[in-house]
N, C-alpha and C. Protein backbone atom coordinates (compact mmCIF):
# COMPACT_ATOMS: atom_id res chain seq x y z
N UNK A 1 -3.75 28.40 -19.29
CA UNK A 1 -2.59 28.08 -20.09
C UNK A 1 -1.63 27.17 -19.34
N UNK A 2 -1.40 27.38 -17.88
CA UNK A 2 -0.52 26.42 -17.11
C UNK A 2 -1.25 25.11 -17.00
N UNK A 3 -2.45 25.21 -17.01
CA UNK A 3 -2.71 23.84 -17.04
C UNK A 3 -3.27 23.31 -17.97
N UNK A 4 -2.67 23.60 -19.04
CA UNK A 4 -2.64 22.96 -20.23
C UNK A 4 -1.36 22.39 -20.46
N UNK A 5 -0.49 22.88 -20.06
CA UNK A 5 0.88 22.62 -19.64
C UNK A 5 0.98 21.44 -18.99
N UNK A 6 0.42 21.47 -17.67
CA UNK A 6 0.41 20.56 -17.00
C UNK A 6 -0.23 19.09 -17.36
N UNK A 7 -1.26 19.53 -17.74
CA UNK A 7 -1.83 18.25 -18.05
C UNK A 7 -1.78 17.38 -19.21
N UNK A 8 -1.01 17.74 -20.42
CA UNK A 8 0.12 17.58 -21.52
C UNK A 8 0.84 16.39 -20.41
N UNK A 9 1.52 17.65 -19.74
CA UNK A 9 3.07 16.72 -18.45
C UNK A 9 2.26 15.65 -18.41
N UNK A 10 1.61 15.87 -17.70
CA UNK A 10 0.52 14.35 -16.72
C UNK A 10 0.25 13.12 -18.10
N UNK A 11 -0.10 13.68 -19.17
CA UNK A 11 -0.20 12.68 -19.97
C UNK A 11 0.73 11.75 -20.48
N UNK A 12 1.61 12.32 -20.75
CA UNK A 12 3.12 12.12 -21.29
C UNK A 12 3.66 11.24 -20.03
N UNK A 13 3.27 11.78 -18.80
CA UNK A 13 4.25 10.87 -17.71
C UNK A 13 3.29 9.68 -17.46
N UNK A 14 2.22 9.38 -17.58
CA UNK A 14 1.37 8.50 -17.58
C UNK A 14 1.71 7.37 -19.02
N UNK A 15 2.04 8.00 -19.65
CA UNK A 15 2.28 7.02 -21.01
C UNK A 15 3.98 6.48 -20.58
N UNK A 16 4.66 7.04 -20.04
CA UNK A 16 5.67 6.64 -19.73
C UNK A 16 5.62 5.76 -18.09
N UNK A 17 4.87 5.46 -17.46
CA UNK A 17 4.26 4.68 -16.21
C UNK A 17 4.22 3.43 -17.22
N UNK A 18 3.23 3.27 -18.04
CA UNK A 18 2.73 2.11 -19.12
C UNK A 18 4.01 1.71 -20.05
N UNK A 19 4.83 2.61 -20.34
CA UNK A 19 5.49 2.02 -21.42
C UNK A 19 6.23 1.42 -19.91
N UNK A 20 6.90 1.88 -18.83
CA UNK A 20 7.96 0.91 -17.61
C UNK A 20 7.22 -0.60 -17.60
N UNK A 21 5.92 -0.47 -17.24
CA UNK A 21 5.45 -1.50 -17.33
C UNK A 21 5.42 -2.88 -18.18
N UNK A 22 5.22 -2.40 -19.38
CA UNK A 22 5.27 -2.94 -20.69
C UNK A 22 6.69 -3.54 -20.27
N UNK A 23 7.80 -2.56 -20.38
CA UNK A 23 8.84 -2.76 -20.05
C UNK A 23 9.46 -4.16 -19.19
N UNK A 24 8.83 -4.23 -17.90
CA UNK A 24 9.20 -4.92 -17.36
C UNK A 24 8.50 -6.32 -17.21
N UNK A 25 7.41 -6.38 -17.30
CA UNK A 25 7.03 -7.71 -18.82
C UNK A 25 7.62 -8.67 -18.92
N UNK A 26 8.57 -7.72 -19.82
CA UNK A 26 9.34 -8.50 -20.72
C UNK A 26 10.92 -8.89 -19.93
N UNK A 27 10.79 -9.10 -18.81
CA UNK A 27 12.02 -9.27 -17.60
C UNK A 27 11.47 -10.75 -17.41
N UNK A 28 12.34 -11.78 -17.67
CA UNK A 28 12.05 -13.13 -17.37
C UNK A 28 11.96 -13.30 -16.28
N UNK A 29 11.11 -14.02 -15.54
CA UNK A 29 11.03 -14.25 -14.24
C UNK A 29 10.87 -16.31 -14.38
N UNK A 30 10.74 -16.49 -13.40
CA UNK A 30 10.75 -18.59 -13.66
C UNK A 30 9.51 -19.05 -14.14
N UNK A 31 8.39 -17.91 -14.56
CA UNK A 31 6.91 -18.26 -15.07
C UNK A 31 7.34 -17.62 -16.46
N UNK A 32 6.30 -18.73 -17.07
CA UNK A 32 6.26 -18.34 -18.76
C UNK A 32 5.45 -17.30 -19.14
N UNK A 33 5.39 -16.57 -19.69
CA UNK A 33 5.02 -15.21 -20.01
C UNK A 33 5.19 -14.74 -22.18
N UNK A 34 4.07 -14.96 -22.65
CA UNK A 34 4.61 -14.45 -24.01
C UNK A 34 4.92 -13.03 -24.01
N UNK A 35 5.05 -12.05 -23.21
CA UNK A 35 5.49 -11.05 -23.39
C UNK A 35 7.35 -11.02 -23.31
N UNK A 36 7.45 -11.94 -22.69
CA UNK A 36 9.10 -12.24 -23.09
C UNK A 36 9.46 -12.32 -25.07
N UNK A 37 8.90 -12.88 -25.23
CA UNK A 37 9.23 -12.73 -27.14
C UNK A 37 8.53 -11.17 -27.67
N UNK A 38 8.40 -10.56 -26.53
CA UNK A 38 7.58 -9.02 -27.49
C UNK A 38 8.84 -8.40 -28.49
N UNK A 39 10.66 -8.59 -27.62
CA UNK A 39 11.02 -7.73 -28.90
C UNK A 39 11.97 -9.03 -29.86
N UNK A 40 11.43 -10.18 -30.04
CA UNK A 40 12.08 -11.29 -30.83
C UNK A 40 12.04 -10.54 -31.86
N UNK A 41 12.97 -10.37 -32.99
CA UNK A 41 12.66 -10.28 -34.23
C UNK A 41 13.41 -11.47 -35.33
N UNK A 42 12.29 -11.77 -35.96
CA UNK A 42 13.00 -13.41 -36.82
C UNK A 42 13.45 -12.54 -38.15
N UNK A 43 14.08 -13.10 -38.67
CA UNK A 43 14.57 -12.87 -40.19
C UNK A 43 13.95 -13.85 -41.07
N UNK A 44 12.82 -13.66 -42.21
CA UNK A 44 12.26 -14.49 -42.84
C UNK A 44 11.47 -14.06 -44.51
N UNK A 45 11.73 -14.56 -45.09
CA UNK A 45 11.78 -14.33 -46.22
C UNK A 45 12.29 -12.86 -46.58
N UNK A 46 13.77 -12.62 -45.82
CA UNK A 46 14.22 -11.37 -46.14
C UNK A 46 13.80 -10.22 -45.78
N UNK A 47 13.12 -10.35 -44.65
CA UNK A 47 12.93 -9.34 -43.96
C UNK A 47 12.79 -9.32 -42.58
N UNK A 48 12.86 -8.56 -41.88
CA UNK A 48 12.67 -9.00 -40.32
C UNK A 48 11.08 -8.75 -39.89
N UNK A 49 10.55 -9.16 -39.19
CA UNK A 49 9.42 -9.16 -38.26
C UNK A 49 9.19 -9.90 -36.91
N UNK A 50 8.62 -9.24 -35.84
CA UNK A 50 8.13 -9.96 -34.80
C UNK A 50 7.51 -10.90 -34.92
N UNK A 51 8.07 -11.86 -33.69
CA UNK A 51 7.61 -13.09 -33.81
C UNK A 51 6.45 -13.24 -33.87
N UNK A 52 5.58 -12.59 -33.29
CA UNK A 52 4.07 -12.70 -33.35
C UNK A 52 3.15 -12.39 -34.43
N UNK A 53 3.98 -11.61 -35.40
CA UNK A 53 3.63 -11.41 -36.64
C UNK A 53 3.73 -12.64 -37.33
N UNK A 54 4.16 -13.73 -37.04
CA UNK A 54 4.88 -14.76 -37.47
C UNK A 54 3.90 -16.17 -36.88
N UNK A 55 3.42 -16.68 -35.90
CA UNK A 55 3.01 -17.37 -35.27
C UNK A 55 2.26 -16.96 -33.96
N UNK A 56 1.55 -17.79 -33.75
CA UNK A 56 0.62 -17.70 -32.22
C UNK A 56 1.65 -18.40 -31.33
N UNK A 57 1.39 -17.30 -30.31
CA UNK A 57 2.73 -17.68 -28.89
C UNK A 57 1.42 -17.93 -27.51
N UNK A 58 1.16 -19.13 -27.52
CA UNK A 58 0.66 -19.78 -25.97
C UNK A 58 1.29 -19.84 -25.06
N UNK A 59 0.97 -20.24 -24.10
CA UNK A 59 1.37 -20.71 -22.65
C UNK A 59 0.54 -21.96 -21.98
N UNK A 60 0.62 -23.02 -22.56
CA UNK A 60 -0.06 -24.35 -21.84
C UNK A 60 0.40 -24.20 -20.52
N UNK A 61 1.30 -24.31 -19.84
CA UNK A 61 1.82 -24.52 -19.06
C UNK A 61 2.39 -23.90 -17.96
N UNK A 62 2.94 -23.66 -16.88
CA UNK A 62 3.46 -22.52 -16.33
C UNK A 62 4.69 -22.00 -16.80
N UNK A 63 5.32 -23.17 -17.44
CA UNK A 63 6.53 -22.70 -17.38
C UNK A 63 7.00 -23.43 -18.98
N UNK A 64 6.05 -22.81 -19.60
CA UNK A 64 5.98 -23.70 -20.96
C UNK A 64 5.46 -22.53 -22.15
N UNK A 65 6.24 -22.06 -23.35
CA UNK A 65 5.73 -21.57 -23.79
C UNK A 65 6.06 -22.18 -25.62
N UNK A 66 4.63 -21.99 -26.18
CA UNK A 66 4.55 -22.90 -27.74
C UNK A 66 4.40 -21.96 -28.77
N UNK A 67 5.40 -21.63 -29.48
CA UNK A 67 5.43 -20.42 -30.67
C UNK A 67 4.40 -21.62 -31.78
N UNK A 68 3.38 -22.11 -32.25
CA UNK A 68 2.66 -21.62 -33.72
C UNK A 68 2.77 -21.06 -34.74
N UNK A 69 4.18 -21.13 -35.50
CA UNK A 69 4.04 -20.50 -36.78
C UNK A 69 2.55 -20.49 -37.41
N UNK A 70 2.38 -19.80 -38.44
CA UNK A 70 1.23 -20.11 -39.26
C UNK A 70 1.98 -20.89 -40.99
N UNK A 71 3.18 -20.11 -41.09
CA UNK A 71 3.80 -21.19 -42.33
C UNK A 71 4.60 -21.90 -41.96
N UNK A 72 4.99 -23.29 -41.46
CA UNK A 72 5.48 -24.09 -41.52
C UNK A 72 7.14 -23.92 -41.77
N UNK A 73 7.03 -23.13 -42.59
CA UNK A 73 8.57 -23.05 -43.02
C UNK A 73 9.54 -21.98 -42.08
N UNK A 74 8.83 -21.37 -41.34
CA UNK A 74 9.28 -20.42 -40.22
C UNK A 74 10.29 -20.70 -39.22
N UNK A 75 9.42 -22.14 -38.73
CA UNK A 75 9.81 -22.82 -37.53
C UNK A 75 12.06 -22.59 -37.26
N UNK A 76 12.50 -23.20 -38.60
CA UNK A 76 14.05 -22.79 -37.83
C UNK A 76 14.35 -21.56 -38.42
N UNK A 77 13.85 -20.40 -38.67
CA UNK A 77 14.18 -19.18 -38.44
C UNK A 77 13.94 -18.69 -37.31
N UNK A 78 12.71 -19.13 -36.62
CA UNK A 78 12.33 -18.61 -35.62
C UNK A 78 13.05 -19.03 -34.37
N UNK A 79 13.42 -20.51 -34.59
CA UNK A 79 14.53 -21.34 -33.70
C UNK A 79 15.91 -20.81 -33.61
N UNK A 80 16.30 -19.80 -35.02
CA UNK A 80 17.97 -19.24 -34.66
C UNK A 80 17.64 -17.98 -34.62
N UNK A 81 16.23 -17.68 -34.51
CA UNK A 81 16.50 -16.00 -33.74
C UNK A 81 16.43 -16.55 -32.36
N UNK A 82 15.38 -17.24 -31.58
CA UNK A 82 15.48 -17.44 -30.34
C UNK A 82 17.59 -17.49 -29.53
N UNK A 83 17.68 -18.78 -30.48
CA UNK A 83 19.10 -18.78 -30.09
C UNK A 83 19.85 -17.92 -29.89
N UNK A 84 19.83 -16.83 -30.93
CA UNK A 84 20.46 -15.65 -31.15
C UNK A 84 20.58 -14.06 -29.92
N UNK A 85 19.12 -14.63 -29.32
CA UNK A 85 18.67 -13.80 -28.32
C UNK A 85 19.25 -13.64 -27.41
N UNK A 86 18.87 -12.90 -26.24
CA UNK A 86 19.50 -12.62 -25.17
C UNK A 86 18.34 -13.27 -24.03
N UNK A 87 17.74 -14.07 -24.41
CA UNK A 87 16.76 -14.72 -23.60
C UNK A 87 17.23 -15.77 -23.02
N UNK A 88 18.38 -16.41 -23.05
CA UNK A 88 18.81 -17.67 -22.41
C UNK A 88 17.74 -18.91 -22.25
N UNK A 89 16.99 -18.80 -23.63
CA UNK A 89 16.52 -20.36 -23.91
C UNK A 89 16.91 -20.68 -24.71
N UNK A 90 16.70 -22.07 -24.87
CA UNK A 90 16.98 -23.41 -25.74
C UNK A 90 15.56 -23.64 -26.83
N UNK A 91 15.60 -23.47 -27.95
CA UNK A 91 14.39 -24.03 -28.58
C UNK A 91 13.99 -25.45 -29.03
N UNK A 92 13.12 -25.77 -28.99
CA UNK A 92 12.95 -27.32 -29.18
C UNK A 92 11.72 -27.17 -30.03
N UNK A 93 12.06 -27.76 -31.30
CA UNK A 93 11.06 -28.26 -32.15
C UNK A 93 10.56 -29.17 -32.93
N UNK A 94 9.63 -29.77 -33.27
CA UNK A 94 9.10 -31.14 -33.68
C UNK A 94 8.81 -30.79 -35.23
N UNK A 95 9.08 -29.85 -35.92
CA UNK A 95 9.47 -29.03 -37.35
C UNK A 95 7.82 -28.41 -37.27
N UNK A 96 7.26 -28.38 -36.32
CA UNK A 96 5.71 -27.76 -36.22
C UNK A 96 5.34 -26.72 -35.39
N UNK A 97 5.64 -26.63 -34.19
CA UNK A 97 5.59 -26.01 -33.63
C UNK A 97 7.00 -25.62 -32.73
N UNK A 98 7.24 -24.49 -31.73
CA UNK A 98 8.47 -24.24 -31.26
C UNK A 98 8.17 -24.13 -29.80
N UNK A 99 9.00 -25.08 -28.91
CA UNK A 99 8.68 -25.12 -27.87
C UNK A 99 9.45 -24.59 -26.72
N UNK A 100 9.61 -23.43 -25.72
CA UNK A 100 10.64 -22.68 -25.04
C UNK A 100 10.32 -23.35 -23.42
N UNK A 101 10.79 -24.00 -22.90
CA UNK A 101 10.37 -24.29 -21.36
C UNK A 101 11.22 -23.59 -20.73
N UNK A 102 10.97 -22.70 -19.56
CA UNK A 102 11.35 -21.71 -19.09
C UNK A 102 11.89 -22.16 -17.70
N UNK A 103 13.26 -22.65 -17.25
CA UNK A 103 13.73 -23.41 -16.41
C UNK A 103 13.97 -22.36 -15.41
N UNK A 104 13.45 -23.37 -13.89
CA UNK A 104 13.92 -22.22 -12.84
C UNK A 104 15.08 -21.47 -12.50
N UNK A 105 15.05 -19.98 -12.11
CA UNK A 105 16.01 -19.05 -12.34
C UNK A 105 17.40 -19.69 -11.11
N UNK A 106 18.22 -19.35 -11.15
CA UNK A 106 19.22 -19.56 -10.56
C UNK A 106 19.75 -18.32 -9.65
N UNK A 107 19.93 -18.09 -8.67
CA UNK A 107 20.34 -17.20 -7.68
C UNK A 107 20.92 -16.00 -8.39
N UNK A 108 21.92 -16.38 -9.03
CA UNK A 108 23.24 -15.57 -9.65
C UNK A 108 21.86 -14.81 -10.66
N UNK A 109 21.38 -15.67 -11.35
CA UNK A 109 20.33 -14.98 -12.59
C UNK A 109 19.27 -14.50 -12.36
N UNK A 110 18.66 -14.63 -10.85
CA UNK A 110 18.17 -13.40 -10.24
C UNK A 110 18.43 -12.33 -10.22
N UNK A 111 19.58 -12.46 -10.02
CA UNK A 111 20.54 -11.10 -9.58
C UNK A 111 20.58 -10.00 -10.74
N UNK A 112 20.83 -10.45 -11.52
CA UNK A 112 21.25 -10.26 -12.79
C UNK A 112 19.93 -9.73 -13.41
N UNK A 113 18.84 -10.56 -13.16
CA UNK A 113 17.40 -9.63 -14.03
C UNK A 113 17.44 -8.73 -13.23
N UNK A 114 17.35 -8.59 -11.91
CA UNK A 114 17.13 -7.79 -10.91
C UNK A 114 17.68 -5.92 -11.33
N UNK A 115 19.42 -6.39 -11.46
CA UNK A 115 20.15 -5.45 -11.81
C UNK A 115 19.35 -4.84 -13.11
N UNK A 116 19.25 -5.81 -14.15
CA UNK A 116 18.53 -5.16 -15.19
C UNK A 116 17.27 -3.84 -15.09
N UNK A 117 16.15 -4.80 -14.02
CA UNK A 117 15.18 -4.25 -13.78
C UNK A 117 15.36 -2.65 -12.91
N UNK A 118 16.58 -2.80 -12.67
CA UNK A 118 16.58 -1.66 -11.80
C UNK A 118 16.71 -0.04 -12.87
N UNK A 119 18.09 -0.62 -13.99
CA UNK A 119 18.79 -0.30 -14.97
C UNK A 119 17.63 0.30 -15.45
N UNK A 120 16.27 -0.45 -16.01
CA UNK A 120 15.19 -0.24 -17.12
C UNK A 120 14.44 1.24 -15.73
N UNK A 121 14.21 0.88 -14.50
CA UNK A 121 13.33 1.94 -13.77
C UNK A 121 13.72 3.27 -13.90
N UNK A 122 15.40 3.18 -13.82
CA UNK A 122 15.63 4.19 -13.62
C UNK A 122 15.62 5.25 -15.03
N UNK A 123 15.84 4.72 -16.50
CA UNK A 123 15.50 4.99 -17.03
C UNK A 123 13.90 5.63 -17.56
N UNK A 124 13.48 4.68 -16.69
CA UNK A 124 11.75 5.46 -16.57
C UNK A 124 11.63 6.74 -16.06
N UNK A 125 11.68 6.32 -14.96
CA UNK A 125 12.23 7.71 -14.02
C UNK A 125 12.95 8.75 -14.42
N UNK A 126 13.79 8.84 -15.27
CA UNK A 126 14.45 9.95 -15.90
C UNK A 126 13.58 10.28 -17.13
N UNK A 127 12.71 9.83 -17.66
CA UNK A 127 11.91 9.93 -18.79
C UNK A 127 10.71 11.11 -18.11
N UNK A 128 10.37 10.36 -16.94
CA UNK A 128 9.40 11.46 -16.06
C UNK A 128 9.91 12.49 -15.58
N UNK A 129 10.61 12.52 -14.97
CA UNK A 129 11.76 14.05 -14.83
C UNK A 129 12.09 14.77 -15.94
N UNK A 130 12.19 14.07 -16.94
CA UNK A 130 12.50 15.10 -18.20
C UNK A 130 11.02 15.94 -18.57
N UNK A 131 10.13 14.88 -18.54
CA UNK A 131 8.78 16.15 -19.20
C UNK A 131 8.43 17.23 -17.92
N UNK A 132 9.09 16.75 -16.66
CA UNK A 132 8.92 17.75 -15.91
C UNK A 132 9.57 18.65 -16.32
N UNK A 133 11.06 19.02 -16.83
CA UNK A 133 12.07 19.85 -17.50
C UNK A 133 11.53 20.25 -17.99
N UNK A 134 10.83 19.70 -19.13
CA UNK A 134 10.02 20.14 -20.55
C UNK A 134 8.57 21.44 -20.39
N UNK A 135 7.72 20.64 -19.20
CA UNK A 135 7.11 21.32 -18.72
C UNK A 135 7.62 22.87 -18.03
N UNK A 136 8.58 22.85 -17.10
CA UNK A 136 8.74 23.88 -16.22
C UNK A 136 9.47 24.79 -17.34
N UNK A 137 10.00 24.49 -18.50
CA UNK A 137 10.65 25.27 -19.19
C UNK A 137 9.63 26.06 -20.32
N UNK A 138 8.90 25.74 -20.63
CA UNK A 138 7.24 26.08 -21.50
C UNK A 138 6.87 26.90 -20.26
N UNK A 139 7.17 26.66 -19.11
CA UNK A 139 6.25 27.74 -18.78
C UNK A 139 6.86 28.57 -17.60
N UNK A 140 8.48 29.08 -17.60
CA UNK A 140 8.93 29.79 -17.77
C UNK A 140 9.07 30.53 -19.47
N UNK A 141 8.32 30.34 -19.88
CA UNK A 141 8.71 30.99 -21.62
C UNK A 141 7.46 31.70 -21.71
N UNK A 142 6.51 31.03 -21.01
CA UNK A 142 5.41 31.74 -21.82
C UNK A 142 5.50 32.84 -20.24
N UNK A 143 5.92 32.50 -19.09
CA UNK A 143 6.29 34.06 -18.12
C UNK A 143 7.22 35.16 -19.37
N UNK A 144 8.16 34.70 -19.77
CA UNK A 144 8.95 35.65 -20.22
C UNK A 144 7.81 36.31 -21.69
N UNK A 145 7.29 35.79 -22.32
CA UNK A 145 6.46 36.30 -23.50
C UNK A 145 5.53 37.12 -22.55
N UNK A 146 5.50 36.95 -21.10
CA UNK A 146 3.88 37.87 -20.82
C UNK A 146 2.85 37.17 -20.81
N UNK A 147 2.81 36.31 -21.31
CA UNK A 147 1.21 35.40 -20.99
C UNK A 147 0.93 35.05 -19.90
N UNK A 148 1.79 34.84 -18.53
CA UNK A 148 1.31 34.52 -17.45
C UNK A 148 2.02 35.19 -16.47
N UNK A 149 1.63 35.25 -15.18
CA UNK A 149 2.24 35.63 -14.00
C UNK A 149 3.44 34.69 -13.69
N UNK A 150 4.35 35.46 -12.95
CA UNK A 150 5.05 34.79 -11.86
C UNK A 150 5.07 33.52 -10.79
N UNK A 151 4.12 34.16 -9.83
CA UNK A 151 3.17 33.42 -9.25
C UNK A 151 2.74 32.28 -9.78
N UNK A 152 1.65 32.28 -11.34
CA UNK A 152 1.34 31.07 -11.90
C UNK A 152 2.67 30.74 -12.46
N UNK A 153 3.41 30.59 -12.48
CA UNK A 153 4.26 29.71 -13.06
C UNK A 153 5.00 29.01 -11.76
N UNK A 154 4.92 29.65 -10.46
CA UNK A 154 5.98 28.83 -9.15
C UNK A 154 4.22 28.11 -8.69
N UNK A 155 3.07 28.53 -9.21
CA UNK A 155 2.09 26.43 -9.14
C UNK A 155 1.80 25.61 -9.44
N UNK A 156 2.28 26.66 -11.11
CA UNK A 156 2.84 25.69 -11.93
C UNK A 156 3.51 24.52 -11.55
N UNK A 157 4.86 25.13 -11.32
CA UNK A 157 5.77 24.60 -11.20
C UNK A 157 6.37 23.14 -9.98
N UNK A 158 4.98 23.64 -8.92
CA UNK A 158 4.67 23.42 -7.78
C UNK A 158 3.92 22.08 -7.89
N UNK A 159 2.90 22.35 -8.87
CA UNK A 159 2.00 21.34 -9.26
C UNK A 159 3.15 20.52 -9.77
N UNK A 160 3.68 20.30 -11.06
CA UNK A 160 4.78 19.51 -11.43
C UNK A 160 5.39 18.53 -10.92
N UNK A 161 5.99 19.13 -9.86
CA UNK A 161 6.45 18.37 -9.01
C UNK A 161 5.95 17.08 -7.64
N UNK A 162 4.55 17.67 -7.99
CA UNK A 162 3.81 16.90 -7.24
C UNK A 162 3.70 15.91 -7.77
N UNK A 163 3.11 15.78 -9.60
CA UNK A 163 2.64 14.98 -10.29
C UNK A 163 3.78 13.79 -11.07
N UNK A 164 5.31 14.56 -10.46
CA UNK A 164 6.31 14.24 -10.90
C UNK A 164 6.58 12.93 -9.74
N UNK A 165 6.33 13.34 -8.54
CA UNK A 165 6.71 12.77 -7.44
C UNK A 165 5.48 10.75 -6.88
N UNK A 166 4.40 11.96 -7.75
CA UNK A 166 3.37 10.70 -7.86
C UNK A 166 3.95 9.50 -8.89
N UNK A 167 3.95 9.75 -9.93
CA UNK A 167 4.34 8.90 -11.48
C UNK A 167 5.66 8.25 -11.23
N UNK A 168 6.77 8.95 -9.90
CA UNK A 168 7.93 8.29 -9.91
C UNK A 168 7.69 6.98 -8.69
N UNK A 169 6.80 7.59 -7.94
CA UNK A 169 6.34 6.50 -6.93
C UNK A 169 5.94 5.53 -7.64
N UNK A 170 4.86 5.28 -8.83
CA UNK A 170 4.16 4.05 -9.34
C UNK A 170 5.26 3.26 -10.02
N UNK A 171 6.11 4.02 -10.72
CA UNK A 171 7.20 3.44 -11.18
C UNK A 171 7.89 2.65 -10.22
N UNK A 172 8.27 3.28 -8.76
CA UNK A 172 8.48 2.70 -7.81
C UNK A 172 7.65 1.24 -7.64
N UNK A 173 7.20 1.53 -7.47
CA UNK A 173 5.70 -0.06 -7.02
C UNK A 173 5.38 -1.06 -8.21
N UNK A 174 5.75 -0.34 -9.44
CA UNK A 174 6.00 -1.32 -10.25
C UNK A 174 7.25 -2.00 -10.32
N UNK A 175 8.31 -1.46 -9.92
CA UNK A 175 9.68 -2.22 -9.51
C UNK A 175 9.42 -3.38 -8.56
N UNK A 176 8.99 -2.67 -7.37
CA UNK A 176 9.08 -3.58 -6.03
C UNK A 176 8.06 -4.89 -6.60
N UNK A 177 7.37 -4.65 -7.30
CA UNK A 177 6.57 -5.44 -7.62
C UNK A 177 6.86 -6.86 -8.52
N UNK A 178 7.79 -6.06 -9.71
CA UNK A 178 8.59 -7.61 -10.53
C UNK A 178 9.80 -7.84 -9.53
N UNK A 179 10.38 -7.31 -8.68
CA UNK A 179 11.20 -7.53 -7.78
C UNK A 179 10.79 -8.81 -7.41
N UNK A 180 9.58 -8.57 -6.46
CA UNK A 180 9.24 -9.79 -5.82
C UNK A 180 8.94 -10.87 -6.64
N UNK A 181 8.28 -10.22 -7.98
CA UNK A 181 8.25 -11.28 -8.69
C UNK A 181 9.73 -12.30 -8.99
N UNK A 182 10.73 -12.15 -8.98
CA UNK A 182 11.80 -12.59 -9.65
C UNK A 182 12.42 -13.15 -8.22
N UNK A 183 12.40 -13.09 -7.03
CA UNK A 183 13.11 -13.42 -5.83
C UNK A 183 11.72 -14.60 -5.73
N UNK A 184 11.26 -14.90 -6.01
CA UNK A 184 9.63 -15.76 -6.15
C UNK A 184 10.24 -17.06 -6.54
N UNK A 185 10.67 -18.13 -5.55
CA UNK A 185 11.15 -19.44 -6.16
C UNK A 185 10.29 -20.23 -6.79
């Protein structure tokens, strides 16, 4: 029963490892990346949808990225959501395609994703600590109902923390990791 518990935890904190990731993605760094437009949402024919629902998003280039509408008529909706964004590009379009060139970061705007990136970890990190909560509290409950020992619930509990301590490390290494990415001239 505890380690059914546990390994619930382990799943849950593993899906939350992937979603930080995902997460940080989408952290501009001075390389073009279509995962930067993952949370664009355009307004178009009265409704909202992701951009990608909308057009094919390439990367010719390093530092070059080409939104593809598929209808034609997209193109300056998709141009005043960009604007609208918090992405600090400029869109440029030839009424066909939408073109974002991704200009090198500036010291100060290092700083600044940086801070972000830290902002988004730690939120990870508290996401993994919570199913540890979640966990250690299920199984103090099922001690108090009688279904388990004492004992199993402090290796429980024991275990937890191990698996808690692992998942906060990767989170870790995925930080240090767009870190360097973004200090990367």
């Amino acid at each position: 029963m505890i380690s059914d518990v546990v390994s619930d935890a382990e799943r849950r904190m593993t899906k939350a490892v992937d979603v930080a990731q995902h997460d940080f993605q989408g952290i501009r760094t001075g390389r073009a990346n279509p995962a930067l437009l993952d949370g664009l949402i355009v307004d178009f024919y009265g409704s909202s949808m992701p951009v990608n629902q909308l057009a094919a998003i390439s990367v010719p280039e390093p530092r070059l990225i080409v939104i593809a509408p598929w209808d034609k008529t997209a193109v300056p909706h998709i141009e005043r959501a960009i604007q609208k964004s918090d992405l600090g590009l400029t869109p440029m379009s030839d009424g066909h395609v939408v073109r974002l060139n991704i200009p090198t970061l500036t010291e100060e705007r290092r700083k600044e994703f940086i801070k972000q990136l830290h902002k988004k970890a730690e939120e990870h990190r508290v996401a993994v600590r919570n199913v540890r909560r979640d966990a250690n509290e299920h199984m103090k409950q099922m001690e108090k109902a009688g279904d388990v020992s004492e004992d199993d619930v402090k290796r429980g509990q024991e275990q937890m923390q191990k698996i808690t301590d692992k998942y906060t490390e990767q989170i870790d290494k995925l930080t240090k990791a767009k870190e360097a990415e973004l200090m990367e001239v």
